[in-house]
N, C-alpha and C. Protein backbone atom coordinates (compact mmCIF):
# COMPACT_ATOMS: atom_id res chain seq x y z
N UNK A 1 43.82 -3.92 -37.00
CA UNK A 1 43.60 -2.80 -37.88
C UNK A 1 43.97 -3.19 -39.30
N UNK A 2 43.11 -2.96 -40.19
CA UNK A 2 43.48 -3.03 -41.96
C UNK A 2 44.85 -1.96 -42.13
N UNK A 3 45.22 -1.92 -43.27
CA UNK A 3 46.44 -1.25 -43.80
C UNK A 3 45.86 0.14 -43.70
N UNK A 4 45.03 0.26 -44.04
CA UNK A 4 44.82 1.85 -44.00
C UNK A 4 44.88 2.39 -42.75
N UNK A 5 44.79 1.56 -41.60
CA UNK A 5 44.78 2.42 -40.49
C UNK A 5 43.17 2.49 -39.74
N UNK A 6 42.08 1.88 -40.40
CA UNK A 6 40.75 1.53 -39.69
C UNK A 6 40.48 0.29 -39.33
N UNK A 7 39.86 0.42 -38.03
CA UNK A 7 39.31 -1.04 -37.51
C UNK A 7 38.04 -1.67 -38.11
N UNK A 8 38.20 -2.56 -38.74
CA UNK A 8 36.93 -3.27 -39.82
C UNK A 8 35.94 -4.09 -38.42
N UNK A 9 36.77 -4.32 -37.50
CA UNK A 9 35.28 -5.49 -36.78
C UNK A 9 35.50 -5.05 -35.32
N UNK A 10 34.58 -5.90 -34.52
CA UNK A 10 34.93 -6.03 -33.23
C UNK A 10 36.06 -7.02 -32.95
N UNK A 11 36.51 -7.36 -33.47
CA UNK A 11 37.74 -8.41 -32.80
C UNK A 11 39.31 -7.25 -33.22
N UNK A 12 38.87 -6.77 -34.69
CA UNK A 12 40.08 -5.50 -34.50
C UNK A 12 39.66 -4.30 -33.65
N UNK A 13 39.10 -4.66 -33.30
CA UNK A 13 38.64 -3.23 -31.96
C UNK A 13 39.54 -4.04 -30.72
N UNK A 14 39.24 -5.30 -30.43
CA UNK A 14 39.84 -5.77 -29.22
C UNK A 14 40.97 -6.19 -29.23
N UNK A 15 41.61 -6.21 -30.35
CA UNK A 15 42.90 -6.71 -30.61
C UNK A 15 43.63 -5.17 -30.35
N UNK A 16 43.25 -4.51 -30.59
CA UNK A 16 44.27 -2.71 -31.00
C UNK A 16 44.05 -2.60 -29.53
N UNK A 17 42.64 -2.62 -28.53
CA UNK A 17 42.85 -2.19 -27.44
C UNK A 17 43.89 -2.87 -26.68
N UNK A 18 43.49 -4.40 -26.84
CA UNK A 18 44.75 -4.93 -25.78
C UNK A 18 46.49 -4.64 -26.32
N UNK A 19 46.18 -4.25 -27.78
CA UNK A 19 47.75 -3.73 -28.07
C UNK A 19 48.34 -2.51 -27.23
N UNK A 20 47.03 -1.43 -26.95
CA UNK A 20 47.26 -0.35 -26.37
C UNK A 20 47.74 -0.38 -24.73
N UNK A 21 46.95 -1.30 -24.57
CA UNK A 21 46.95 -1.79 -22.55
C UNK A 21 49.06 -2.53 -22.78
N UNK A 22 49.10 -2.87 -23.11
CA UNK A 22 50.84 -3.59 -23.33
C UNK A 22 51.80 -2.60 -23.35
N UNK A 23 51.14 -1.50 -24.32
CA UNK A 23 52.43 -0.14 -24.93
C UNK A 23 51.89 0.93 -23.52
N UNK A 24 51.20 0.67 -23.13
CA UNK A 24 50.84 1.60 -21.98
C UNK A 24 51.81 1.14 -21.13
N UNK A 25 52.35 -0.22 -21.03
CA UNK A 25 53.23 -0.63 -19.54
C UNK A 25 54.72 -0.10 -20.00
N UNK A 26 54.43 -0.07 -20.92
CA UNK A 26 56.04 0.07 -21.74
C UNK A 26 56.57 1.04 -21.32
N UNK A 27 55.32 2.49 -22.21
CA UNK A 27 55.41 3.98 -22.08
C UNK A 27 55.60 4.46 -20.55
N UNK A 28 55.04 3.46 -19.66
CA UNK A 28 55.49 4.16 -17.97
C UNK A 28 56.97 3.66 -17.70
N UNK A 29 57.48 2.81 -18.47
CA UNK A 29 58.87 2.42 -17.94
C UNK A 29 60.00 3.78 -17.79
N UNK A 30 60.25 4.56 -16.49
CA UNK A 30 61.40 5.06 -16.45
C UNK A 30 62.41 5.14 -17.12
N UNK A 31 63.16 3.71 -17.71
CA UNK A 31 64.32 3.90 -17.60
C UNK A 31 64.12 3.26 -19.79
N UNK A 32 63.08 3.65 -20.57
CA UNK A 32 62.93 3.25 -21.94
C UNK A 32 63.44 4.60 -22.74
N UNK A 33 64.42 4.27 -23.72
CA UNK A 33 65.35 5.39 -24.24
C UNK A 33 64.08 6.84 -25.12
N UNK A 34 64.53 7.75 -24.48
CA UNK A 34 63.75 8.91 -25.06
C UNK A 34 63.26 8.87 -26.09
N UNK A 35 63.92 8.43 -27.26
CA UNK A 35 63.45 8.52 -28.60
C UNK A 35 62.42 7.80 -28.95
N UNK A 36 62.67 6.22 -28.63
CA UNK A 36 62.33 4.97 -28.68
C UNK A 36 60.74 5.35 -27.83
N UNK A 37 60.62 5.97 -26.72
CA UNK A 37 59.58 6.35 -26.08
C UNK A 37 58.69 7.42 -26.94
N UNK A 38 59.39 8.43 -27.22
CA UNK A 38 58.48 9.35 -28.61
C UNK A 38 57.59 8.94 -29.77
N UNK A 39 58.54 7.83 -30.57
CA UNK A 39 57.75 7.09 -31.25
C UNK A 39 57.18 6.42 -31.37
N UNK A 40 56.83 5.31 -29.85
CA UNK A 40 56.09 4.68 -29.60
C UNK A 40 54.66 5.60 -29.21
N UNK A 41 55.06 6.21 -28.36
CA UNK A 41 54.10 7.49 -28.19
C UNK A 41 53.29 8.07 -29.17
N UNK A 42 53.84 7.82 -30.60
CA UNK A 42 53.21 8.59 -32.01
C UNK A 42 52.33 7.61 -31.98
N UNK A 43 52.09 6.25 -32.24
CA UNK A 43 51.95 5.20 -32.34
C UNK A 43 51.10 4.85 -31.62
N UNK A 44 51.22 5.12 -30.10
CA UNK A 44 50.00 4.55 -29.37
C UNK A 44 48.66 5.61 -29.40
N UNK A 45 49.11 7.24 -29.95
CA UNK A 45 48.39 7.84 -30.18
C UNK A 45 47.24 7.82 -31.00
N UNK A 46 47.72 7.09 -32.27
CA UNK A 46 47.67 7.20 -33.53
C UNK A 46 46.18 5.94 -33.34
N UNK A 47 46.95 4.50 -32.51
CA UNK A 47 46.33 3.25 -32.47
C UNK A 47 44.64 4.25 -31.39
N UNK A 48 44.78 4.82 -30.56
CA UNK A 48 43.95 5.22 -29.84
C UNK A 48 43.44 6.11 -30.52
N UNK A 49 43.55 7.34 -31.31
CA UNK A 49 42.01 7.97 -32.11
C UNK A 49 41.71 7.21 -32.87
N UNK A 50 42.53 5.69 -33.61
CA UNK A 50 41.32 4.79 -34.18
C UNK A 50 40.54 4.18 -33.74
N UNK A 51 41.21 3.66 -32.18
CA UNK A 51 39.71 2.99 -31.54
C UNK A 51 38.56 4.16 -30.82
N UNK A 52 38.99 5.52 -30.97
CA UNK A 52 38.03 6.45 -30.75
C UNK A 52 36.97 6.37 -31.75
N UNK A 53 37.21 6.50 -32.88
CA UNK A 53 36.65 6.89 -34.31
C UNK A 53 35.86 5.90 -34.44
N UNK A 54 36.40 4.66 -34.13
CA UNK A 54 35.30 3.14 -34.30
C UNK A 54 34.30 3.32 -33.56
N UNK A 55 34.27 3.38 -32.17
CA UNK A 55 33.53 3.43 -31.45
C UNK A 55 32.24 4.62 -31.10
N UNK A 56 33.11 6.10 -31.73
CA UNK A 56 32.21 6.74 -31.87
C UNK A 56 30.96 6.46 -33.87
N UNK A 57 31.73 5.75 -34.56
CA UNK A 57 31.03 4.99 -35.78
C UNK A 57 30.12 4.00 -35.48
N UNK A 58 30.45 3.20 -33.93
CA UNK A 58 29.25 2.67 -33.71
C UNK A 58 28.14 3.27 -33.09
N UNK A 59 28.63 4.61 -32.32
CA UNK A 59 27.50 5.11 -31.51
C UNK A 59 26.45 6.34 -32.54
N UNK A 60 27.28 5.81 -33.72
CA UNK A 60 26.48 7.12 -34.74
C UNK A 60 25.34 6.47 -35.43
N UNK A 61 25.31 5.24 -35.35
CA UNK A 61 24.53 4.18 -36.38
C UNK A 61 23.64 3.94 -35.64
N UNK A 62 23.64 3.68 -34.39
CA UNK A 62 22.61 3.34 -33.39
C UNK A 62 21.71 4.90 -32.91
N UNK A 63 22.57 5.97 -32.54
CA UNK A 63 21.94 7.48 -32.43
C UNK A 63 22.45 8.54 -33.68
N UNK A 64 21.38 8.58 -34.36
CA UNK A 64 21.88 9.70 -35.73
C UNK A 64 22.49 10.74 -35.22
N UNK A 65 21.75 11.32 -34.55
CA UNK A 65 22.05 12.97 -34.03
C UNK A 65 23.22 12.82 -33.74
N UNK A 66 23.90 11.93 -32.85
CA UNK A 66 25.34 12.24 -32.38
C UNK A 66 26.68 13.05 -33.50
N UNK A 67 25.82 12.44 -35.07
CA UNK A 67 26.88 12.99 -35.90
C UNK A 67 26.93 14.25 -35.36
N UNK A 68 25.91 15.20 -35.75
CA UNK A 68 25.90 16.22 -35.43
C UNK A 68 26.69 17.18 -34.02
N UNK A 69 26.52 16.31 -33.39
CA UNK A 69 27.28 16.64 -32.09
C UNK A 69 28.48 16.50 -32.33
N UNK A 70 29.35 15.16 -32.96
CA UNK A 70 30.64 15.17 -33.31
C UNK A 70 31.19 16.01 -33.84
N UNK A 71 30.62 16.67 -35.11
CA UNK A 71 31.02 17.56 -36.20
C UNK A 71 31.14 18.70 -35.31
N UNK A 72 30.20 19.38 -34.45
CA UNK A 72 30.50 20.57 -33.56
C UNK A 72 31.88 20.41 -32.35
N UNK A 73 31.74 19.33 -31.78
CA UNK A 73 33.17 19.20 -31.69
C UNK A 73 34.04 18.93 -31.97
N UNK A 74 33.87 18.81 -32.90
CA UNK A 74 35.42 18.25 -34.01
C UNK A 74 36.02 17.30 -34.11
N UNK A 75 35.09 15.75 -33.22
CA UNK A 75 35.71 14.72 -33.31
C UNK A 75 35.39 14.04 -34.51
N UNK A 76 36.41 13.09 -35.09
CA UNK A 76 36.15 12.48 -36.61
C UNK A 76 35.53 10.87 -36.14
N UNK A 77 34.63 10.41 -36.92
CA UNK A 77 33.84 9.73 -36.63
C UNK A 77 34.24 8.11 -37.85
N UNK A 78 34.75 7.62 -37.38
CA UNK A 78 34.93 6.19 -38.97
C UNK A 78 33.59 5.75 -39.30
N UNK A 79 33.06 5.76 -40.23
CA UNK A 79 32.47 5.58 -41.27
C UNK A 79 31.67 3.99 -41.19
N UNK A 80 30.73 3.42 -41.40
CA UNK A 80 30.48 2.45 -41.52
C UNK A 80 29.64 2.00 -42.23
N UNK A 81 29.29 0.57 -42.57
CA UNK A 81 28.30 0.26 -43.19
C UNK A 81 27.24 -0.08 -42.44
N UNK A 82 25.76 0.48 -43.06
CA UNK A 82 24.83 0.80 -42.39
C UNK A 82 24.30 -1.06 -41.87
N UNK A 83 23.34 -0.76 -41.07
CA UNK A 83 22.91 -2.19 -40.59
C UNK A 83 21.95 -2.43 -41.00
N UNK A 84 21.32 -3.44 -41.95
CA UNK A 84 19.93 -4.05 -42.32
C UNK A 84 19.34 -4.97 -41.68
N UNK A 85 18.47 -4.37 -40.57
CA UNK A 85 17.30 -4.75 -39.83
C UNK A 85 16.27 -5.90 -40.82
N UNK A 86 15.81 -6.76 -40.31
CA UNK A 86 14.85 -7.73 -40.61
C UNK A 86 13.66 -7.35 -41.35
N UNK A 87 13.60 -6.18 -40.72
CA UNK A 87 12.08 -4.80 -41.04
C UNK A 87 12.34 -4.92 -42.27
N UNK A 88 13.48 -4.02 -42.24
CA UNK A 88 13.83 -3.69 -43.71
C UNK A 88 14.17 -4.41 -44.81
N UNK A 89 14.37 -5.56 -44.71
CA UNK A 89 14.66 -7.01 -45.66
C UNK A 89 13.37 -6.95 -46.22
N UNK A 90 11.97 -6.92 -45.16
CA UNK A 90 10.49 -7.12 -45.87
C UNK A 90 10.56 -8.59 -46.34
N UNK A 91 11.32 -9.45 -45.40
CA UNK A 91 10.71 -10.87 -45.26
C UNK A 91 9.65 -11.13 -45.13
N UNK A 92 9.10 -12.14 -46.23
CA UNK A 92 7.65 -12.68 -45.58
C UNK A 92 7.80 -13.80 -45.57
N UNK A 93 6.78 -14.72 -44.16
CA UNK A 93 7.22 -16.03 -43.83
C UNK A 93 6.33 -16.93 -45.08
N UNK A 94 6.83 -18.19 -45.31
CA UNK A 94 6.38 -18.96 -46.36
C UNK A 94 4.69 -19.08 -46.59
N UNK A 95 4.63 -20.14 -45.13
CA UNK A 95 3.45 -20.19 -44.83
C UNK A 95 3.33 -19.75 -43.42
N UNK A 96 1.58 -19.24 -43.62
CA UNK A 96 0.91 -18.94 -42.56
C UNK A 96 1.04 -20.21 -40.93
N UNK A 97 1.74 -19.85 -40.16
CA UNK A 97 1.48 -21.20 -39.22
C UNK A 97 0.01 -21.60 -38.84
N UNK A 98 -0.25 -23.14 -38.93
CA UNK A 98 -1.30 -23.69 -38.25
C UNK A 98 -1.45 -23.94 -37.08
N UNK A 99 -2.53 -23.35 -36.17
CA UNK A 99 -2.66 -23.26 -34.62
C UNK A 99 -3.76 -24.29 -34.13
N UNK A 100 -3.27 -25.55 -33.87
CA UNK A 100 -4.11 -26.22 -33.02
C UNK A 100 -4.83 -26.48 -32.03
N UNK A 101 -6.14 -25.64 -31.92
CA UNK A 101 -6.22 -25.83 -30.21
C UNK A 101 -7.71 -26.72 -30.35
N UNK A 102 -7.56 -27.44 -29.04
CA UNK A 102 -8.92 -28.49 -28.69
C UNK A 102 -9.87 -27.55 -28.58
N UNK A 103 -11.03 -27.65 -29.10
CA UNK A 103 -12.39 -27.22 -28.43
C UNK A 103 -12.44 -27.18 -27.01
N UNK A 104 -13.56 -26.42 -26.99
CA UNK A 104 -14.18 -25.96 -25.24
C UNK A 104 -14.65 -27.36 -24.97
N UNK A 105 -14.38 -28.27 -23.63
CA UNK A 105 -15.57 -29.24 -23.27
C UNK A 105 -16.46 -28.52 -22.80
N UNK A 106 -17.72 -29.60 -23.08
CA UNK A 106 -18.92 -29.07 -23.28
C UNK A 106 -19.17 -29.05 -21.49
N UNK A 107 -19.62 -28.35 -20.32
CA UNK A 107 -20.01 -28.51 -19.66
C UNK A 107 -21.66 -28.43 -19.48
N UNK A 108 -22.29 -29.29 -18.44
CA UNK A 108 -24.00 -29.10 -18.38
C UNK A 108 -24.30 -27.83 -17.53
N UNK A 109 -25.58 -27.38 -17.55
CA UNK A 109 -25.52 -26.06 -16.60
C UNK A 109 -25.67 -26.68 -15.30
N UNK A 110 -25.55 -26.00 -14.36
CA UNK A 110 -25.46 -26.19 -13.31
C UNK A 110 -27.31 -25.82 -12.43
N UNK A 111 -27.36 -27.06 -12.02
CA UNK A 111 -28.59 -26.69 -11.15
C UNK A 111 -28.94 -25.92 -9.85
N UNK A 112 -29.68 -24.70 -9.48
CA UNK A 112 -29.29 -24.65 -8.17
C UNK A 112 -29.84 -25.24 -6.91
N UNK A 113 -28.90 -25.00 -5.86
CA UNK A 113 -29.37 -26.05 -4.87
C UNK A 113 -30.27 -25.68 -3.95
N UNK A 114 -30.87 -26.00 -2.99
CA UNK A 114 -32.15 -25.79 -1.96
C UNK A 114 -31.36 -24.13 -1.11
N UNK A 115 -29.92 -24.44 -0.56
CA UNK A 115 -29.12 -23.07 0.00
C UNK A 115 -29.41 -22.28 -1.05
N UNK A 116 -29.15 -21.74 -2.35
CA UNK A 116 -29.75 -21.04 -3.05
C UNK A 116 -30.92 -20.45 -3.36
N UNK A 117 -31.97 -21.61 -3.25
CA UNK A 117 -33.45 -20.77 -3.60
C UNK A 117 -34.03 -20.23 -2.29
N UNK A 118 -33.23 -20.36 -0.63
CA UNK A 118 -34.36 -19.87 0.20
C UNK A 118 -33.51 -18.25 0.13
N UNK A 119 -34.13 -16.99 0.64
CA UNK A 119 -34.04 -16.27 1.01
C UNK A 119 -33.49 -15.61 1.72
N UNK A 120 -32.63 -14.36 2.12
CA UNK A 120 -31.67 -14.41 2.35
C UNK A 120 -32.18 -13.92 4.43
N UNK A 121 -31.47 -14.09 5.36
CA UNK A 121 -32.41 -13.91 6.71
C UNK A 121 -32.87 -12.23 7.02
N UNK A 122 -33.38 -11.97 7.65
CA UNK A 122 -33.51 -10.69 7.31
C UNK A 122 -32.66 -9.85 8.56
N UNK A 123 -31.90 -8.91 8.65
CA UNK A 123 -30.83 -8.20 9.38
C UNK A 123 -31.33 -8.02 10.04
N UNK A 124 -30.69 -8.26 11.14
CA UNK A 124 -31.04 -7.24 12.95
C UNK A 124 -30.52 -5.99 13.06
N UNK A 125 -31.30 -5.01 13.63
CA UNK A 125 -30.86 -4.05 13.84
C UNK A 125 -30.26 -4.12 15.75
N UNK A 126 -29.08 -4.39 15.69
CA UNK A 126 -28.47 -4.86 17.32
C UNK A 126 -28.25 -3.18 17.78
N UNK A 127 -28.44 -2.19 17.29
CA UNK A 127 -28.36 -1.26 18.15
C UNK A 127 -29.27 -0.49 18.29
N UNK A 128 -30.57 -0.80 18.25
CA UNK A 128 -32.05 -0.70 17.81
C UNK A 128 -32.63 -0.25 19.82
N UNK A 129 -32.01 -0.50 20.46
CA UNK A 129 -31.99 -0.22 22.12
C UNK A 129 -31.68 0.92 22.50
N UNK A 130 -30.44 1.29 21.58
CA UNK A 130 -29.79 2.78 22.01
C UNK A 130 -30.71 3.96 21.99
N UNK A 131 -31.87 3.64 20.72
CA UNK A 131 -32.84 4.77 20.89
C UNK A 131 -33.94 4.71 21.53
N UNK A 132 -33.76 3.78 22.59
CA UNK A 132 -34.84 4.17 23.55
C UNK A 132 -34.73 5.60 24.77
């Protein structure tokens, strides 16, 4: 986490969580002095609506609407800088790529053969008996 209290990246996102998973073993200890447990308690609170706020800052950038949903429930959302897509750069490539492909080989037509030009036999009617 920066000084102010927000998580700038994903590695301070994973660093605060695994801080939280440690103070979690702490906070179940029985026998850790009351006070000493309170203020750690402020603390792990404090570390956990920031990794709320991040995470709901990433899910706002990817789905707009969610702001909207946040604001009705009242969760606070951290802020981010927006993401510039490739689209939106309006890169254009230098040059056009050159596509090499071989020509068609030429094939000859095909002649047809003697099975081809005779005629095709002419059908039996095999149940041509029944109507006698």
């Amino acid at each position: 986490m920066s000084s102010n209290g927000k998580i700038t990246d994903e590695a301070g996102y994973q660093k605060s969580l695994g801080w939280l998973v440690e103070k979690a073993m702490i906070l179940e200890d029985p026998l850790i002095d009351p006070e000493e447990k309170a203020k750690l308690q402020r603390t792990y609170d404090f570390v956990e609506q920031r990794l709320l706020e991040y995470r709901r800052g990433e899910l706002v950038q990817l789905f707009p609407g969610l702001r909207e949903i946040y604001k009705i429930l009242g969760w606070t959302v951290q802020e981010r800088e927006p993401v510039i897509s490739d689209s939106e750069l309006d890169i254009q490539p230098l040059e056009k790529p050159v596509i090499n492909t071989p020509p068609e080989p030429e094939t000859p037509p095909v002649k047809p053969t003697a099975s081809q030009n005779e005629n095709p036999k002419a059908t039996v009617n095999l149940s041509a008996w029944l109507d006698d």
